[in-house]
N, C-alpha and C. Protein backbone atom coordinates (compact mmCIF):
# COMPACT_ATOMS: atom_id res chain seq x y z
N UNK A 1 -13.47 -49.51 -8.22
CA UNK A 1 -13.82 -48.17 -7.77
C UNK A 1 -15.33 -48.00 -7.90
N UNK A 2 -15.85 -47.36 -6.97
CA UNK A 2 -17.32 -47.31 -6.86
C UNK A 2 -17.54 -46.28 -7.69
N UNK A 3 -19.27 -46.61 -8.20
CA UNK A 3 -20.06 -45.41 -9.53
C UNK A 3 -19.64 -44.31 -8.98
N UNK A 4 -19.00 -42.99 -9.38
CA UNK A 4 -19.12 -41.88 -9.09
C UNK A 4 -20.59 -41.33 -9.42
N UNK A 5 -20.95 -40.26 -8.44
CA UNK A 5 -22.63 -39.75 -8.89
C UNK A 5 -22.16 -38.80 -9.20
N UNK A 6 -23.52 -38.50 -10.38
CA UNK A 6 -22.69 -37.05 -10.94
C UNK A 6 -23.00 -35.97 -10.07
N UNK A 7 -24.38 -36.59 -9.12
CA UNK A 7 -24.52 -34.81 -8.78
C UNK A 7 -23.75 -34.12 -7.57
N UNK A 8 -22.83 -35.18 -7.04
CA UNK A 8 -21.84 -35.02 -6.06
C UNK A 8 -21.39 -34.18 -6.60
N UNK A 9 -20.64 -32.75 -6.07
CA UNK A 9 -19.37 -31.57 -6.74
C UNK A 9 -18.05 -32.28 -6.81
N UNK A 10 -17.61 -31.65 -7.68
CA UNK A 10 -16.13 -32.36 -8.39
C UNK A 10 -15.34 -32.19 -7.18
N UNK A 11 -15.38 -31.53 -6.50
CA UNK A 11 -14.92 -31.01 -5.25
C UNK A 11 -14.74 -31.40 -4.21
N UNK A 12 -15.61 -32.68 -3.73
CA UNK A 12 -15.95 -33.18 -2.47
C UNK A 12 -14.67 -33.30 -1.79
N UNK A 13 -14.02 -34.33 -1.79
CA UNK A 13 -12.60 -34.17 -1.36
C UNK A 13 -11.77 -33.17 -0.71
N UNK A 14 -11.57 -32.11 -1.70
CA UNK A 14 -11.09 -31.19 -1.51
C UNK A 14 -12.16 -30.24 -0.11
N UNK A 15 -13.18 -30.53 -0.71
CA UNK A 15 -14.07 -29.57 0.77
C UNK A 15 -13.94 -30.19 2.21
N UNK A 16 -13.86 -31.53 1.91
CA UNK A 16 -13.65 -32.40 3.20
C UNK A 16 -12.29 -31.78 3.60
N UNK A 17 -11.32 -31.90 3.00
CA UNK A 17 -9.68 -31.78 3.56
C UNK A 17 -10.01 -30.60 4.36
N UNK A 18 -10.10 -29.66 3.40
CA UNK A 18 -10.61 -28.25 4.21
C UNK A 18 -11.20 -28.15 5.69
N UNK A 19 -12.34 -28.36 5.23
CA UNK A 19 -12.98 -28.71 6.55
C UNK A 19 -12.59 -29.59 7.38
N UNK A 20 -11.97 -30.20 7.33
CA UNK A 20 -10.87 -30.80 8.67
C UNK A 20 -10.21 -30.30 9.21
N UNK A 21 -9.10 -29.27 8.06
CA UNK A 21 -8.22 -29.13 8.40
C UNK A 21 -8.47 -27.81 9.15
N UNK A 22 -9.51 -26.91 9.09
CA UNK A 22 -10.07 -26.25 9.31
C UNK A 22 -10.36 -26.23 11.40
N UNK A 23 -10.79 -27.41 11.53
CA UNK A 23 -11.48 -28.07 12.66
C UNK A 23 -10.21 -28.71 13.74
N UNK A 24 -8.71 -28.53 12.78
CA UNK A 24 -8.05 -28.84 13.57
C UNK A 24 -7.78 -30.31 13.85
N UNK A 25 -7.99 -30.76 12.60
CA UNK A 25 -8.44 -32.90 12.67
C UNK A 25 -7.37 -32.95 11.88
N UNK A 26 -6.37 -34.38 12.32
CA UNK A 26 -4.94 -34.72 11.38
C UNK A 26 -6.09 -35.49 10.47
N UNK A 27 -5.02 -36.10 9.74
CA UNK A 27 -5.83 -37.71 8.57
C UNK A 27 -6.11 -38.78 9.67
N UNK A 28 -5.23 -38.82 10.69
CA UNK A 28 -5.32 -39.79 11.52
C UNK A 28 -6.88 -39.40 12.14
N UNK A 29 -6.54 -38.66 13.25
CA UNK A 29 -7.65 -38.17 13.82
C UNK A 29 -9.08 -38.54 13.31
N UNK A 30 -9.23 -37.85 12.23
CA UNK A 30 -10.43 -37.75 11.56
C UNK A 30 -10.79 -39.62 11.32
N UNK A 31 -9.97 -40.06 10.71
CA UNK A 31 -9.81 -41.79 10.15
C UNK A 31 -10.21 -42.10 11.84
N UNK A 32 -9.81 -41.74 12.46
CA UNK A 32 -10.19 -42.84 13.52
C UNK A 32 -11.44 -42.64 14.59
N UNK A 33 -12.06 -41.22 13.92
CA UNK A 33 -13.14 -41.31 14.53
C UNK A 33 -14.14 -41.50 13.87
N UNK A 34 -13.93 -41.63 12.03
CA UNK A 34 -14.39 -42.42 11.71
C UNK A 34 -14.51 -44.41 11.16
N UNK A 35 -13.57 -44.60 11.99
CA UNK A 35 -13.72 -45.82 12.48
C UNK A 35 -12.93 -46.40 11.01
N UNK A 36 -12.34 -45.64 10.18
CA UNK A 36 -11.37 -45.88 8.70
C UNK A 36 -10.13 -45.82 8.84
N UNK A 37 -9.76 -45.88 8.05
CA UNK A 37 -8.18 -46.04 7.53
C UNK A 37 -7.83 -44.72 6.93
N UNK A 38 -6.27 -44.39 7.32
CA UNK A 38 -5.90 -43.12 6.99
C UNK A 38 -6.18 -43.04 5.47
N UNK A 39 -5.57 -44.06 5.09
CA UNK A 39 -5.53 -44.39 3.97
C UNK A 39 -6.79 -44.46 2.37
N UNK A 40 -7.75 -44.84 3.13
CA UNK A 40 -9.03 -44.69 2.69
C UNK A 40 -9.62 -43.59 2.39
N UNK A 41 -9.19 -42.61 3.64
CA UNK A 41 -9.87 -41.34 3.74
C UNK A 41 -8.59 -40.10 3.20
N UNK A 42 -7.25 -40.60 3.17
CA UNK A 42 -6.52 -39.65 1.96
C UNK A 42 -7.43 -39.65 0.77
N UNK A 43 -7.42 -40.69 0.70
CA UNK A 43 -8.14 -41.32 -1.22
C UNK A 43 -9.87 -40.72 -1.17
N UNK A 44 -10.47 -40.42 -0.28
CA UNK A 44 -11.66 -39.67 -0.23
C UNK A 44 -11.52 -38.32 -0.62
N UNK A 45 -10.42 -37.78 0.03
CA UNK A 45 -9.71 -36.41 0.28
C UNK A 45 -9.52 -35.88 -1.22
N UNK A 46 -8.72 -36.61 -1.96
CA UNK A 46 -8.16 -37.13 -3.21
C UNK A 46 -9.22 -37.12 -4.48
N UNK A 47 -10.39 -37.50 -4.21
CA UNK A 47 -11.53 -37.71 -5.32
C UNK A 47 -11.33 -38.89 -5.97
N UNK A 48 -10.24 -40.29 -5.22
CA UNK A 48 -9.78 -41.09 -5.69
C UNK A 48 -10.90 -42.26 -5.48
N UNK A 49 -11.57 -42.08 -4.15
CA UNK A 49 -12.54 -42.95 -3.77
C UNK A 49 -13.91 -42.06 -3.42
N UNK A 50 -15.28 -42.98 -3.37
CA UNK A 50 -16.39 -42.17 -2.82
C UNK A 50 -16.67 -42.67 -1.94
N UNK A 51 -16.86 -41.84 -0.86
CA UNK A 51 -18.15 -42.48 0.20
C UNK A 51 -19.38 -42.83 0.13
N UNK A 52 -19.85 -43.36 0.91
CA UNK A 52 -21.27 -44.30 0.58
C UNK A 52 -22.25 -42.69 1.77
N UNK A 53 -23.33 -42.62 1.87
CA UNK A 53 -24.02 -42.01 2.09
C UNK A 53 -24.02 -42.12 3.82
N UNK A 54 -23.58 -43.45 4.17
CA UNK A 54 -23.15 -43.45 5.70
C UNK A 54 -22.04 -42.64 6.25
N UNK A 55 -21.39 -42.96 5.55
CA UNK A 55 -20.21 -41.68 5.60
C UNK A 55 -20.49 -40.59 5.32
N UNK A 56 -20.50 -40.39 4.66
CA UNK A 56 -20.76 -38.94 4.40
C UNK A 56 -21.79 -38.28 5.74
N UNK A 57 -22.63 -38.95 6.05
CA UNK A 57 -23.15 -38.41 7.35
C UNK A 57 -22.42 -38.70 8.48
N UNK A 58 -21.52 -39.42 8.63
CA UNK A 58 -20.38 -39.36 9.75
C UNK A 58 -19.58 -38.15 9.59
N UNK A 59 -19.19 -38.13 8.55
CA UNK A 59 -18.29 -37.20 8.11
C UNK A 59 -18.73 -35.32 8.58
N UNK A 60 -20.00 -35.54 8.22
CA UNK A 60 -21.17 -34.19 8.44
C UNK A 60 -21.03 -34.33 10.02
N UNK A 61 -21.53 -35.05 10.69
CA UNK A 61 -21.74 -34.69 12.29
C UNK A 61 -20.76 -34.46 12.78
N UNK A 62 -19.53 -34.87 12.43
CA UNK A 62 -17.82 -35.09 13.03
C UNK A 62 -17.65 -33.72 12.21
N UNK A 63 -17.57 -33.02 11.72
CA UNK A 63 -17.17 -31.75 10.90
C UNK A 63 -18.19 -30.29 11.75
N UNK A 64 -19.62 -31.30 11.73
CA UNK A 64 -20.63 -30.02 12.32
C UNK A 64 -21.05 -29.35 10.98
N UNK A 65 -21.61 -29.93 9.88
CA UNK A 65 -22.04 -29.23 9.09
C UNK A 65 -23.24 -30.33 8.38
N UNK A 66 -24.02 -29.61 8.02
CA UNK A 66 -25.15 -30.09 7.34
C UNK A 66 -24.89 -30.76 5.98
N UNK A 67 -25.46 -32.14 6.29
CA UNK A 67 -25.08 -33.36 4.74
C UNK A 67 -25.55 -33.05 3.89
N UNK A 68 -26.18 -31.60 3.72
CA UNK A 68 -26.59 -30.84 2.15
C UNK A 68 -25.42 -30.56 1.58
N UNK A 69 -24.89 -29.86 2.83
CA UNK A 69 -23.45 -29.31 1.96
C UNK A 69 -23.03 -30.10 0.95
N UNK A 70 -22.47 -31.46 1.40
CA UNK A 70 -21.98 -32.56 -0.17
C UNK A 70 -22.99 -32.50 -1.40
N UNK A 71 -24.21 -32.20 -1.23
CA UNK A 71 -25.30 -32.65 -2.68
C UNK A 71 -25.60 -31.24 -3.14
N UNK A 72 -26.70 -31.17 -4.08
CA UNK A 72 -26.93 -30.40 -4.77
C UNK A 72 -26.66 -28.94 -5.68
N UNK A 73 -25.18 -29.54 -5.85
CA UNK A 73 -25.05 -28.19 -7.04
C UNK A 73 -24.86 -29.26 -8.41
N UNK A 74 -25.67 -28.07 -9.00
CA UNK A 74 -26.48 -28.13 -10.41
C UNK A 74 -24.94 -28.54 -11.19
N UNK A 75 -25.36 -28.76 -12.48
CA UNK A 75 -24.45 -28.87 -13.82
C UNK A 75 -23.78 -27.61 -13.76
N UNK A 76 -22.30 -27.83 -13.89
CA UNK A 76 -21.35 -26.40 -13.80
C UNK A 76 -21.13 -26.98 -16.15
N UNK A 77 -20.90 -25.38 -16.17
CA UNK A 77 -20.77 -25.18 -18.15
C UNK A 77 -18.97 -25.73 -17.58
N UNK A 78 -18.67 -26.37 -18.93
CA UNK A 78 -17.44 -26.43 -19.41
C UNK A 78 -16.75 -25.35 -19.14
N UNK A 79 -15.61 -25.30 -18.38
CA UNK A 79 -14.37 -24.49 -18.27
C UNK A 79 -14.69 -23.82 -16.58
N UNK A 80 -15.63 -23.66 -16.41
CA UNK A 80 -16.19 -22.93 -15.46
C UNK A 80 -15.76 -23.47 -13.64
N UNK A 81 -15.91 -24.72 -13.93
CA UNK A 81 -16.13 -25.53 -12.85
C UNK A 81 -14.79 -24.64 -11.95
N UNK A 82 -15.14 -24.67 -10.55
CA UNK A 82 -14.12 -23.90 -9.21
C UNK A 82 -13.47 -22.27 -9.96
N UNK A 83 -14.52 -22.11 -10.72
CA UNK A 83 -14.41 -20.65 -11.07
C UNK A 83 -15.47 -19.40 -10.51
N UNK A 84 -16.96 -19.92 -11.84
CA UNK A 84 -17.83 -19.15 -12.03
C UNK A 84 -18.87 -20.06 -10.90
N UNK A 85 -19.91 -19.40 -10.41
CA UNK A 85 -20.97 -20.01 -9.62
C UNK A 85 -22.19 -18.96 -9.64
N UNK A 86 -22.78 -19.80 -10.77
CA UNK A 86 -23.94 -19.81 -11.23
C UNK A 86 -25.40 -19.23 -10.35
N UNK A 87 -26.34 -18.23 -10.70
CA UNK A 87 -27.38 -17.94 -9.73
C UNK A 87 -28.22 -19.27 -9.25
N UNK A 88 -28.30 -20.24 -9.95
CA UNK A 88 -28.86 -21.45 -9.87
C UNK A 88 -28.35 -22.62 -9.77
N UNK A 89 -26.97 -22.34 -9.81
CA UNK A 89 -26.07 -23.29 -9.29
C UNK A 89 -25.58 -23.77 -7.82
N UNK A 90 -26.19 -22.19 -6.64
CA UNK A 90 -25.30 -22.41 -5.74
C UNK A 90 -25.84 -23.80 -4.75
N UNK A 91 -25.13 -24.08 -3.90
CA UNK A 91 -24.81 -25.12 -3.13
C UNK A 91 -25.81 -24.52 -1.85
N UNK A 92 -26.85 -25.05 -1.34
CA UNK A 92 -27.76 -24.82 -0.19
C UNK A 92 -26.69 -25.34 1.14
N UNK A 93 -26.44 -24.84 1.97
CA UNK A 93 -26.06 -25.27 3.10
C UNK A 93 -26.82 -24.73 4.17
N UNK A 94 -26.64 -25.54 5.58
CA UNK A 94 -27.45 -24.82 6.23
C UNK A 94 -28.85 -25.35 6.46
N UNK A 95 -29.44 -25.34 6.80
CA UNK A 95 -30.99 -25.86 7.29
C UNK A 95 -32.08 -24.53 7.45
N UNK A 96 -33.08 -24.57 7.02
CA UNK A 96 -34.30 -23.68 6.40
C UNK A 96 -34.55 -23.56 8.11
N UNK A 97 -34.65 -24.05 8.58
CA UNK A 97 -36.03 -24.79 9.84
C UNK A 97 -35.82 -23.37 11.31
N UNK A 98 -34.46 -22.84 10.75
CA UNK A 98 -34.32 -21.33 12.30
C UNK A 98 -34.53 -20.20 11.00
N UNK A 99 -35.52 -20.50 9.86
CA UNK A 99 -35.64 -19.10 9.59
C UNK A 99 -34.08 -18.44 8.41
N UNK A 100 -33.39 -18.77 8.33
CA UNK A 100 -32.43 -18.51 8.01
C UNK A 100 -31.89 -19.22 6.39
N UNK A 101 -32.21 -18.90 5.22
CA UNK A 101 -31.37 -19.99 3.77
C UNK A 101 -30.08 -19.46 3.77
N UNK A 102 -29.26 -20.26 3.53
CA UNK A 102 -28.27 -20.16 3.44
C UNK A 102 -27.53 -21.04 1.90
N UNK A 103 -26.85 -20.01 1.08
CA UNK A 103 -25.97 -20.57 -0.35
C UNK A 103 -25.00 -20.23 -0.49
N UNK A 104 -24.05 -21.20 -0.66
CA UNK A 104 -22.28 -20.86 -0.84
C UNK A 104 -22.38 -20.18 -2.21
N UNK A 105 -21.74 -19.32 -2.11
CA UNK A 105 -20.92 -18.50 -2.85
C UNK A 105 -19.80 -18.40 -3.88
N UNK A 106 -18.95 -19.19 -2.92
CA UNK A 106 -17.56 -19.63 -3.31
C UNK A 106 -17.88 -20.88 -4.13
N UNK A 107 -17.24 -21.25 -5.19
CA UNK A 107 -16.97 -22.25 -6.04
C UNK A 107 -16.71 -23.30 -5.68
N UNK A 108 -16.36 -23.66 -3.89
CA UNK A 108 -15.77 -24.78 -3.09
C UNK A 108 -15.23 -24.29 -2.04
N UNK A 109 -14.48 -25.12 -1.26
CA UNK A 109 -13.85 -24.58 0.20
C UNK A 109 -12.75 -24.42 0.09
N UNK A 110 -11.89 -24.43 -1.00
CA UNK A 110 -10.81 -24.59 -0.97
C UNK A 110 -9.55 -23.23 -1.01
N UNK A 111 -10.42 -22.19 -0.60
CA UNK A 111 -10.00 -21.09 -0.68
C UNK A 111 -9.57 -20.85 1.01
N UNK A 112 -9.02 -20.00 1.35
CA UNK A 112 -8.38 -19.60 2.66
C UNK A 112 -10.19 -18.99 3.48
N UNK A 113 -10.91 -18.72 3.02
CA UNK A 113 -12.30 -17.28 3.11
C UNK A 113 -13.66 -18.22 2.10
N UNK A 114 -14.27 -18.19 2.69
CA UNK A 114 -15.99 -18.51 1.93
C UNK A 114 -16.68 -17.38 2.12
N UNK A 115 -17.70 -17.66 1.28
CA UNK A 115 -18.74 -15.79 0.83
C UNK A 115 -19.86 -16.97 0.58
N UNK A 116 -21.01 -16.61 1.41
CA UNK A 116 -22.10 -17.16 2.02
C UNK A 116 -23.25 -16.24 1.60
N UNK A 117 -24.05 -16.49 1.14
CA UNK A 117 -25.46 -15.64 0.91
C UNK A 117 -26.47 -16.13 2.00
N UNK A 118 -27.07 -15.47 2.66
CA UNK A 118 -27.94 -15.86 3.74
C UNK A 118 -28.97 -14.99 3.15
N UNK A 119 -30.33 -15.26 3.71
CA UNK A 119 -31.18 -14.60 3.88
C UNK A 119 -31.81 -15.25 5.33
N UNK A 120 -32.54 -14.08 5.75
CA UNK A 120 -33.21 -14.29 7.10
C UNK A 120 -34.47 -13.77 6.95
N UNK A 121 -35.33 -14.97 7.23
CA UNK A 121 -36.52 -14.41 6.93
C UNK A 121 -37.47 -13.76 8.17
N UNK A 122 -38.57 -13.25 7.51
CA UNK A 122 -38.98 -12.50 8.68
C UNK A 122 -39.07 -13.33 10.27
N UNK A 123 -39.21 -12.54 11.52
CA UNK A 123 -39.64 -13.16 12.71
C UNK A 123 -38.52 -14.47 12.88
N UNK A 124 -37.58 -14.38 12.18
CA UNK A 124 -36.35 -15.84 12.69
C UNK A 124 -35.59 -14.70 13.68
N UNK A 125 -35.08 -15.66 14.46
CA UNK A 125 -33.76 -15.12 15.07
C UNK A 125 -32.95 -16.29 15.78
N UNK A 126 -31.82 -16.34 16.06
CA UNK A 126 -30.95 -17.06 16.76
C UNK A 126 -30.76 -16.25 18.47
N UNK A 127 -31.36 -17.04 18.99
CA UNK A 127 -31.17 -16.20 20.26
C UNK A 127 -30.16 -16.31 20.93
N UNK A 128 -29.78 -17.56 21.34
CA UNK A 128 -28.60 -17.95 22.30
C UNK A 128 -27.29 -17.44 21.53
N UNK A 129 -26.18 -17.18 21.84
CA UNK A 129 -25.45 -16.42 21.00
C UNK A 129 -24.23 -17.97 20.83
N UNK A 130 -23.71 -17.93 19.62
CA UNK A 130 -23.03 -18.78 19.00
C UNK A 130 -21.34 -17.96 18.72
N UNK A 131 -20.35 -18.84 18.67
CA UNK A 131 -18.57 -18.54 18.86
C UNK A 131 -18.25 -18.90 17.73
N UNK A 132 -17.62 -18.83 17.19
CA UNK A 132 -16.95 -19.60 16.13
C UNK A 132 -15.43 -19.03 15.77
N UNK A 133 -14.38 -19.62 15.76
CA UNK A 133 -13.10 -19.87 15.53
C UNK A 133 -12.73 -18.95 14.27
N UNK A 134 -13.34 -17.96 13.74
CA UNK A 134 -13.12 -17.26 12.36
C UNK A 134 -12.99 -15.55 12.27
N UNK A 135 -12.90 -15.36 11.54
CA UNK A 135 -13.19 -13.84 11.11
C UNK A 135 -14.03 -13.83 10.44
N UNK A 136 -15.09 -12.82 10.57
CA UNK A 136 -16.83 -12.84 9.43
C UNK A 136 -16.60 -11.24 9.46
N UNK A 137 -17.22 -11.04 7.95
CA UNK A 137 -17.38 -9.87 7.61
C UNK A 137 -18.83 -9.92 7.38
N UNK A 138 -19.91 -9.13 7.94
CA UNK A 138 -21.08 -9.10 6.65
C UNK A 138 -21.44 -8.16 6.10
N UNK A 139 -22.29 -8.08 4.87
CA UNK A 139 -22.38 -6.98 4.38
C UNK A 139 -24.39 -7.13 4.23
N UNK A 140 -24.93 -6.20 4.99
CA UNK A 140 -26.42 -6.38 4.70
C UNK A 140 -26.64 -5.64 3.25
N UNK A 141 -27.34 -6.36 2.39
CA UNK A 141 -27.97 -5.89 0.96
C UNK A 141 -29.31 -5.15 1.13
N UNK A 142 -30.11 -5.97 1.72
CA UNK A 142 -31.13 -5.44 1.95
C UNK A 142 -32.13 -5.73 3.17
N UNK A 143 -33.52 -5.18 3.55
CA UNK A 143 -33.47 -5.58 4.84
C UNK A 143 -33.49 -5.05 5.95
N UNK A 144 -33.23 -5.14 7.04
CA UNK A 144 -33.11 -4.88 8.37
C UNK A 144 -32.28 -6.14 9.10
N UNK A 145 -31.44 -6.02 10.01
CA UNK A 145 -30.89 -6.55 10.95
C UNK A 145 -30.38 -6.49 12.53
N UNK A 146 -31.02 -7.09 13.59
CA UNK A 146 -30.44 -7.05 14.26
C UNK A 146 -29.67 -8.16 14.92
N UNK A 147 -28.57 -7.30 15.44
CA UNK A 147 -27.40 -8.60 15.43
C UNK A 147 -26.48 -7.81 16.48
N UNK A 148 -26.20 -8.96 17.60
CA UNK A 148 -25.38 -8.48 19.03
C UNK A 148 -24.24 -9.81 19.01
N UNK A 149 -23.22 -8.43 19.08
CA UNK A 149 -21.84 -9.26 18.68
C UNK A 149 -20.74 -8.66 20.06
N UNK A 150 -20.75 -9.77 20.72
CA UNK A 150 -19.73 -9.68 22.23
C UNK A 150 -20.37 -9.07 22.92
N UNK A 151 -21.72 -9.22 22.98
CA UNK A 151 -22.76 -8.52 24.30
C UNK A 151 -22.86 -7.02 23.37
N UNK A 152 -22.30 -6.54 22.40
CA UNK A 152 -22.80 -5.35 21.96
C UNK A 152 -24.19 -5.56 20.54
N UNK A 153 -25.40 -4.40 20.93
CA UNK A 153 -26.41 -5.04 20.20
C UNK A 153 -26.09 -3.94 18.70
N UNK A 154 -26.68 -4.44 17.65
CA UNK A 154 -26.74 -3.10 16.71
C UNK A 154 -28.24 -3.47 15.39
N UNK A 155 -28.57 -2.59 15.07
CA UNK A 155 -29.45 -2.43 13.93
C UNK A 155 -28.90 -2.29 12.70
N UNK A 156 -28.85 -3.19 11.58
CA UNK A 156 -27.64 -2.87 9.98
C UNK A 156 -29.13 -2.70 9.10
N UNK A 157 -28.79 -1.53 8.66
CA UNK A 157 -29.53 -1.58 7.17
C UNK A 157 -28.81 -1.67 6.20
N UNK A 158 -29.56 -1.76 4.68
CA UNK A 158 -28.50 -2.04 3.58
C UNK A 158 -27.65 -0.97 3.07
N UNK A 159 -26.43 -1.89 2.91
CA UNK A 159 -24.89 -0.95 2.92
C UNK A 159 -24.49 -0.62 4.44
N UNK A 160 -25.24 -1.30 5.10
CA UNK A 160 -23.97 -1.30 6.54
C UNK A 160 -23.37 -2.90 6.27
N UNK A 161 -21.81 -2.83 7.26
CA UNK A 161 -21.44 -3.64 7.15
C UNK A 161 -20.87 -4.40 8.63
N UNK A 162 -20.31 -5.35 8.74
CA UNK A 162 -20.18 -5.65 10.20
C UNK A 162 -18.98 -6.55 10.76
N UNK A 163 -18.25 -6.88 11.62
CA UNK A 163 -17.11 -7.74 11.52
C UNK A 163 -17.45 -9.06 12.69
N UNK A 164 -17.19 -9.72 12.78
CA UNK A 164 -17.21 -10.44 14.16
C UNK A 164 -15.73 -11.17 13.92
N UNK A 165 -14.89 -11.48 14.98
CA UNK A 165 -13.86 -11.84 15.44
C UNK A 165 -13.73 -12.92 16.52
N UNK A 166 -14.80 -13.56 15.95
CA UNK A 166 -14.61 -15.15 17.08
C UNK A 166 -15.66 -14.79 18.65
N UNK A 167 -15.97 -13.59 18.48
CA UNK A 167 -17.04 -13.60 19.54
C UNK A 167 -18.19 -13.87 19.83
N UNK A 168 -18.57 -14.03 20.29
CA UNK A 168 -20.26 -15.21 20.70
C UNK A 168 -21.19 -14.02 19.66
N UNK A 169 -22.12 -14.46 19.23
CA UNK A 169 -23.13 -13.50 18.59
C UNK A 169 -24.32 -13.81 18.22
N UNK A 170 -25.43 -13.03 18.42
CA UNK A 170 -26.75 -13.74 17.88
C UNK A 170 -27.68 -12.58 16.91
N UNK A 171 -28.64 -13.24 16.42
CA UNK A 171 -29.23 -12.30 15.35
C UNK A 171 -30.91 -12.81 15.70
N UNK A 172 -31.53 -11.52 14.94
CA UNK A 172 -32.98 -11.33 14.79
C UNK A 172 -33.22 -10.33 13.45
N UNK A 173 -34.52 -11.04 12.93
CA UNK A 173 -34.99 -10.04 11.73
C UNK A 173 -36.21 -10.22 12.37
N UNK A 174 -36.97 -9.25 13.39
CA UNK A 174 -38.08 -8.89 13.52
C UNK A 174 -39.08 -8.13 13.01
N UNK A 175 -38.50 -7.62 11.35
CA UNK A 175 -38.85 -6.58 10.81
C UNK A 175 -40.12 -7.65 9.85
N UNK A 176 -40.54 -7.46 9.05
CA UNK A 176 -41.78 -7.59 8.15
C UNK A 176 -40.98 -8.33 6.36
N UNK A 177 -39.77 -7.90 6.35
CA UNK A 177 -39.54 -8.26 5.09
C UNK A 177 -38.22 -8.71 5.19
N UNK A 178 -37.55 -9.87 4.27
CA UNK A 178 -36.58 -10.86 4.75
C UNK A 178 -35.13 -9.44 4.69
N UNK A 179 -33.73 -10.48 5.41
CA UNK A 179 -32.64 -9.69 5.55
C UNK A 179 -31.62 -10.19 4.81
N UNK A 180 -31.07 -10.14 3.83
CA UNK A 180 -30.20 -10.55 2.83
C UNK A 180 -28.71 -10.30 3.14
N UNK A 181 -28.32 -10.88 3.53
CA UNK A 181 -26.85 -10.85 4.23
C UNK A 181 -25.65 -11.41 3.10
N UNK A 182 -24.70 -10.98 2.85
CA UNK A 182 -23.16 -11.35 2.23
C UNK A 182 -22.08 -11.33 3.10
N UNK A 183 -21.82 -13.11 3.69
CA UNK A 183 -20.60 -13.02 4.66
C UNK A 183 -19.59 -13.65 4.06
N UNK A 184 -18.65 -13.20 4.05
CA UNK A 184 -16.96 -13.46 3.91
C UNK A 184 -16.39 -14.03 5.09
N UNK A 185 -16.34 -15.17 5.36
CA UNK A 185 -15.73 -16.20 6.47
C UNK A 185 -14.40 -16.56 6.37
N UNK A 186 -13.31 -16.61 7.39
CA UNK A 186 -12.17 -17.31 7.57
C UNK A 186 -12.05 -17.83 8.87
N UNK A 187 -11.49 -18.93 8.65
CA UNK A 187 -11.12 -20.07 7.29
C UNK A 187 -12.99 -20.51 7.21
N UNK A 188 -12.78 -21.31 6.32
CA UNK A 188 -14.11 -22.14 5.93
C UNK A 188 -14.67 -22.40 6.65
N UNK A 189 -16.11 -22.59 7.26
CA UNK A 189 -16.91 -23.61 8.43
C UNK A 189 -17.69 -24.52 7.88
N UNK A 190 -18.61 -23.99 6.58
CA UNK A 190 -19.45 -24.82 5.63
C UNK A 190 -18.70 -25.99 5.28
């Protein structure tokens, strides 16, 4: 059995299954587009085996999520681990580069719903409007937002809140100071 790294989450496995299963991928499916064995990739699923860093970026492009997601959460305290999640613990997902940080919330994917901390920093926006297969709740903290969901546009300040339902949507913080967003996602996408 290959070195486990520690700074991999105890979790990996379990976030992968998710996120497959999520995407609508059998064991087969997934195994054969990554060019593996069902078998191999149960036992990935499992925390029984690790992937090598090639994989894991197969795994990322075939899923559609950023190969941060697998690395960097910090040392979880004894007892805690898929409980508590730490201010300095969370998991970066997501890519800096449209303006936008993004940190899981949730303890792992393994819940039905993920809770996402975004911030949007000034002058970012997503223009082209993006779909996604889920239910999103957000809740702006602080900030300014604008955000057009099914061709409808709106302005959220903090303590508004917002739903989207699988409809195309895009966002802008044109305002001067970043937009701190709390989304509640179903099922998982991270």
């Amino acid at each position: 059995m290959p070195h486990r790294d520690t700074n991999r989450p105890k979790s990996l496995g379990s976030d992968l299954r998710t996120l497959r299963k999520a995407r609508g991928l059998t064991l087969a499916a997934m195994a054969d587009r990554l060019g593996r064995s069902v078998g191999w990739l149960s036992q990935v699923e499992r925390d029984l085996s690790v992937p090598g860093i090639a994989d894991l970026r197969q795994i990322a492009s075939i899923l559609e999520v950023p190969l941060s997601l697998f690395f960097g959460r910090a040392a979880v305290v004894d007892g805690e681990d898929g409980i508590v999640v730490r201010a300095g613990a969370r998991r970066p997902i997501g890519s800096a580069e449209a303006g936008l940080v993004e940190e899981l919330l949730s303890p792992d994917l393994t819940d039905a719903f993920e809770v996402v901390h975004s911030t949007f920093r000034p002058g970012a926006s997503l223009s082209r409007g993006v779909a996604r297969p889920t239910q999103e709740v957000g809740y702006l903290v602080s900030g300014r937002l604008e955000i057009t969901i099914g061709g409808r546009s709106f302005i959220v300040g903090p303590g508004d809140s917002f739903r989207i339902r699988g409809e195309p949507y895009s966002w802008a913080n044109p305002y001067e100071e970043p937009a701190v967003v709390i989304w509640v996602i179903a099922p998982p996408v991270y």
